[in-house]
Protein backbone atom coordinates (compact mmCIF):
# COMPACT_ATOMS: atom_id res chain seq x y z
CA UNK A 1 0.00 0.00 0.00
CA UNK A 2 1.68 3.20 -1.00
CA UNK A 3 1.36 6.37 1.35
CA UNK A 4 -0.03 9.65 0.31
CA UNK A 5 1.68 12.61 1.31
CA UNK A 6 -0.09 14.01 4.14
CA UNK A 7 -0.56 18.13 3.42
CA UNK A 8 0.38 20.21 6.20
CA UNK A 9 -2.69 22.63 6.31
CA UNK A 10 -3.78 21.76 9.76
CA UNK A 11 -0.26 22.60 11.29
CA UNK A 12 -0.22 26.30 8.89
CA UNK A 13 -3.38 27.17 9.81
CA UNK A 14 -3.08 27.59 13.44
CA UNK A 15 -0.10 29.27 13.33
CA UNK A 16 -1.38 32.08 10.77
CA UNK A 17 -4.73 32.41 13.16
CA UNK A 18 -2.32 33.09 16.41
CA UNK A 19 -0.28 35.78 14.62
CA UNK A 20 -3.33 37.08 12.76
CA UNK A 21 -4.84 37.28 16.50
CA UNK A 22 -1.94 38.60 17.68
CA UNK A 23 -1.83 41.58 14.89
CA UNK A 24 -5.50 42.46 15.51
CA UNK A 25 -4.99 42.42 19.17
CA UNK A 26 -2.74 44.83 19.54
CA UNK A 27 -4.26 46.98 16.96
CA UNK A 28 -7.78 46.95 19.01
CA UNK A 29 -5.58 47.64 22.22
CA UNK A 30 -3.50 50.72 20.11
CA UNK A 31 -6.71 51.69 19.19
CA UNK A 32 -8.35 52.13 22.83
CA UNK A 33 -5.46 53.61 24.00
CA UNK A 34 -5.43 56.37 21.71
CA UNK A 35 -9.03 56.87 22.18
CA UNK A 36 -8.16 57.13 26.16
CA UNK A 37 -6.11 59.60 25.30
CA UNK A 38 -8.47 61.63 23.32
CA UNK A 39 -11.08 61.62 25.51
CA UNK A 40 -9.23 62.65 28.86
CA UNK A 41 -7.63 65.45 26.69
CA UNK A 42 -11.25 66.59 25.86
CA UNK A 43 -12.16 65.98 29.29
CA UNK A 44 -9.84 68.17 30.24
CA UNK A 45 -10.18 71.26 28.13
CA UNK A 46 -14.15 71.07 28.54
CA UNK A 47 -14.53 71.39 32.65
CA UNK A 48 -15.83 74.11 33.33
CA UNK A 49 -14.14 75.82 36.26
CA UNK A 50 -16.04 78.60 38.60
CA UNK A 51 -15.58 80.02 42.04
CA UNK A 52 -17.08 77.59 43.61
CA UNK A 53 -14.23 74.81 41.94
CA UNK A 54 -10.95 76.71 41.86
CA UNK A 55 -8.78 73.80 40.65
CA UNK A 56 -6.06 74.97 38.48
CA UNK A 57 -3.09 77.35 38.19
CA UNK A 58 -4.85 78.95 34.74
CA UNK A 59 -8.30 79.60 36.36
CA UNK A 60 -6.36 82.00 39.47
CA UNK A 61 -4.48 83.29 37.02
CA UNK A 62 -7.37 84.80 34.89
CA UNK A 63 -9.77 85.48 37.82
CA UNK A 64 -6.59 87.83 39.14
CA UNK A 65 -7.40 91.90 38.79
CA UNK A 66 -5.69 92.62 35.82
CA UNK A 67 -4.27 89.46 34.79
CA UNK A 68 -2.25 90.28 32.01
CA UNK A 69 -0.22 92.37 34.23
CA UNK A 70 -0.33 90.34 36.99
CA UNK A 71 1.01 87.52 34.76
CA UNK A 72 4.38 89.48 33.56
CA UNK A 73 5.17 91.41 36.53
CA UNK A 74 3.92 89.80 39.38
CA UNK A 75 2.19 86.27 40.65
CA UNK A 76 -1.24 85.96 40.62
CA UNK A 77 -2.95 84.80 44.39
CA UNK A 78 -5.95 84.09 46.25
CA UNK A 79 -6.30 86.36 48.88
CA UNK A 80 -8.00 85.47 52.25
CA UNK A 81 -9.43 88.44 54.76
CA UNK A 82 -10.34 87.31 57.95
CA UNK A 83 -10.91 88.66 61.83
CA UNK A 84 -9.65 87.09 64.77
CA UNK A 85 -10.95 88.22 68.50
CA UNK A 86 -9.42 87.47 71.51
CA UNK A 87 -11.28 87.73 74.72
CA UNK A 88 -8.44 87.57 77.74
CA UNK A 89 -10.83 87.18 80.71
CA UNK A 90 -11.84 84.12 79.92
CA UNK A 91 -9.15 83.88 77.33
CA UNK A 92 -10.78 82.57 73.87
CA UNK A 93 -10.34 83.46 70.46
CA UNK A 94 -12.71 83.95 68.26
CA UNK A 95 -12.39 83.35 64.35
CA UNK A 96 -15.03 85.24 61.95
CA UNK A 97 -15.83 83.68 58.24
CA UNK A 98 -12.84 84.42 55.97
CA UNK A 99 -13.53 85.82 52.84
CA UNK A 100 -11.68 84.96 49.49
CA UNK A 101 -11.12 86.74 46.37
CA UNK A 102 -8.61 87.37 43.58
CA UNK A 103 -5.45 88.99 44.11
CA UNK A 104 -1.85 89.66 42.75
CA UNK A 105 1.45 90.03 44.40
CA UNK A 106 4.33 92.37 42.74
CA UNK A 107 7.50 91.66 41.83
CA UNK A 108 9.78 93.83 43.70
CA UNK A 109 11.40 95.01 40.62
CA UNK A 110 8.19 95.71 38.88
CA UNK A 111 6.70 98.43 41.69
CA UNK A 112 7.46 101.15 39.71
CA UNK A 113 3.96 100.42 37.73
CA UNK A 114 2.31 101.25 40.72
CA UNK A 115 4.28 104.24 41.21
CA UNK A 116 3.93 106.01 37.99
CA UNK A 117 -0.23 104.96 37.98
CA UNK A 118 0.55 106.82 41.52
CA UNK A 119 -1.19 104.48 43.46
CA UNK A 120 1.99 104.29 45.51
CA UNK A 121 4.07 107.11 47.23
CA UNK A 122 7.72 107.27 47.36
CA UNK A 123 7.33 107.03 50.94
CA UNK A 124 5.41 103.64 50.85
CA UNK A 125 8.23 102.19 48.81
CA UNK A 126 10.96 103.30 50.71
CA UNK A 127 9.07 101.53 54.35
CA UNK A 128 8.18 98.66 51.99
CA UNK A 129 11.28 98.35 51.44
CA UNK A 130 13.22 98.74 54.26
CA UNK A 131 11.26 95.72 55.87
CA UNK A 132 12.44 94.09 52.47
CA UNK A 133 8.87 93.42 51.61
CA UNK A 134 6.77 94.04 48.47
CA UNK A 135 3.56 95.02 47.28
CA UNK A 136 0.30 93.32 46.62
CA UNK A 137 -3.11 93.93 45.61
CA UNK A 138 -6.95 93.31 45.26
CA UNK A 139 -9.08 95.61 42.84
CA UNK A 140 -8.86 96.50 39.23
CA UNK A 141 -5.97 98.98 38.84
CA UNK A 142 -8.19 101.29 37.07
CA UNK A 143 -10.47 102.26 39.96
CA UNK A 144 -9.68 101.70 43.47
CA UNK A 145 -7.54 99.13 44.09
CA UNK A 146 -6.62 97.68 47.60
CA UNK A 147 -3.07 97.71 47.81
CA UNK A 148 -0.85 96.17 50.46
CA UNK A 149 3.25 95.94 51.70
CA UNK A 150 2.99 92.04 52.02
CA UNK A 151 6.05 90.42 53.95
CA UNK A 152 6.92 86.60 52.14
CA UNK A 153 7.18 83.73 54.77
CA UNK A 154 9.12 81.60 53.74
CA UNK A 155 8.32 79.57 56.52
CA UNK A 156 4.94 78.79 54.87
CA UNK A 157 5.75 75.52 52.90
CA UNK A 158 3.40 73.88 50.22
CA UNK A 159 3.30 70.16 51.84
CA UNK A 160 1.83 68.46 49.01
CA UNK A 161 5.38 68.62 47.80
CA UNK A 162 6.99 67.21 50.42
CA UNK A 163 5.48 63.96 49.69
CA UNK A 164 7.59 60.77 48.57
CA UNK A 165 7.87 61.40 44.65
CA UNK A 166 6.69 64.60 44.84
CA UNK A 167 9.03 67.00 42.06
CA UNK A 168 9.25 70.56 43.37
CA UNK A 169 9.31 73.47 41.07
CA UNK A 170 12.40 75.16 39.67
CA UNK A 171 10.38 78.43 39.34
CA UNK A 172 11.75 81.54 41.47
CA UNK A 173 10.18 82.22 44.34
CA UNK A 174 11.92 85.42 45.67
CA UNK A 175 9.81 88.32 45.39
């Protein structure tokens, strides 16, 4: 009895269906990937940010008074107004409901702006900065703005960044 040559279809066939997996696999899992990445990218530039949900750098930035010159010469802030009262007999304190609005803090080489708008005196400088301070402010510019000699503490640290991993900026923070 003479043997027929056996054809080797069954042995081809699962290897072309495992690489032909393979190929679509990854393709499907390239393709949700990218989609992942377009939708959290369009999640992202769609929130819609007020004052009640202050969440990012960008929103302070544009809620400051004046922000385009609050951008170039100065920081933009949040800035917090509150009372304390201290009763000594009994001795208590007493803390009143802070109230929070937009701000911006001055460079100190940038305070001649104030000066020639004179919303500052030569006078104010010159105390401001002989407690090597600087100058901030709440208001529009234009009208009556609130202005300030703020002293920087640097013993106020951001502690989100001293956690494990954390990167800390390489932005200046001298004022």
């Amino acid at each position: 009895m003479k043997r027929r040559p056996i054809k080797d279809t069954a042995t081809k066939s699962p290897g072309f269906l495992s690489s032909a997996f393979n190929y679509a696999s990854i393709f499907v899992l390239a393709g949700v990937f990218i989609l992942g990445i377009g939708i959290g990218i369009a999640f992202s530039s769609t929130v819609t940010l007020s004052p009640s949900n202050v969440a990012s750098r960008e929103f302070i930035d544009q809620s400051a008074p004046n922000p385009e010159l609050c951008v170039q010469y100065g920081a933009s802030a949040m800035v917090m107004d509150t009372r304390l009262f201290v009763s000594l007999n009994p001795f208590n304190v007493y803390v009143a409901q802070p109230s929070l609005r937009p701000g911006c803090v001055m460079r100190t080489n940038n305070w001649t702006i104030l000066e020639q708008r004179r919303l500052i005196s030569s006078q104010q400088v010159r105390d401001c900065k002989n407690r090597m301070n600087t100058f901030a402010f709440t208001g529009d510019l234009g009208s009556s703005p609130e202005i300030n000699c703020v002293y920087q503490n640097d013993s106020a640290r951001n502690f989100y960044l001293n956690q494990p991993g954390a990167v800390t900026p390489q932005e200046t923070e001298r004022f």
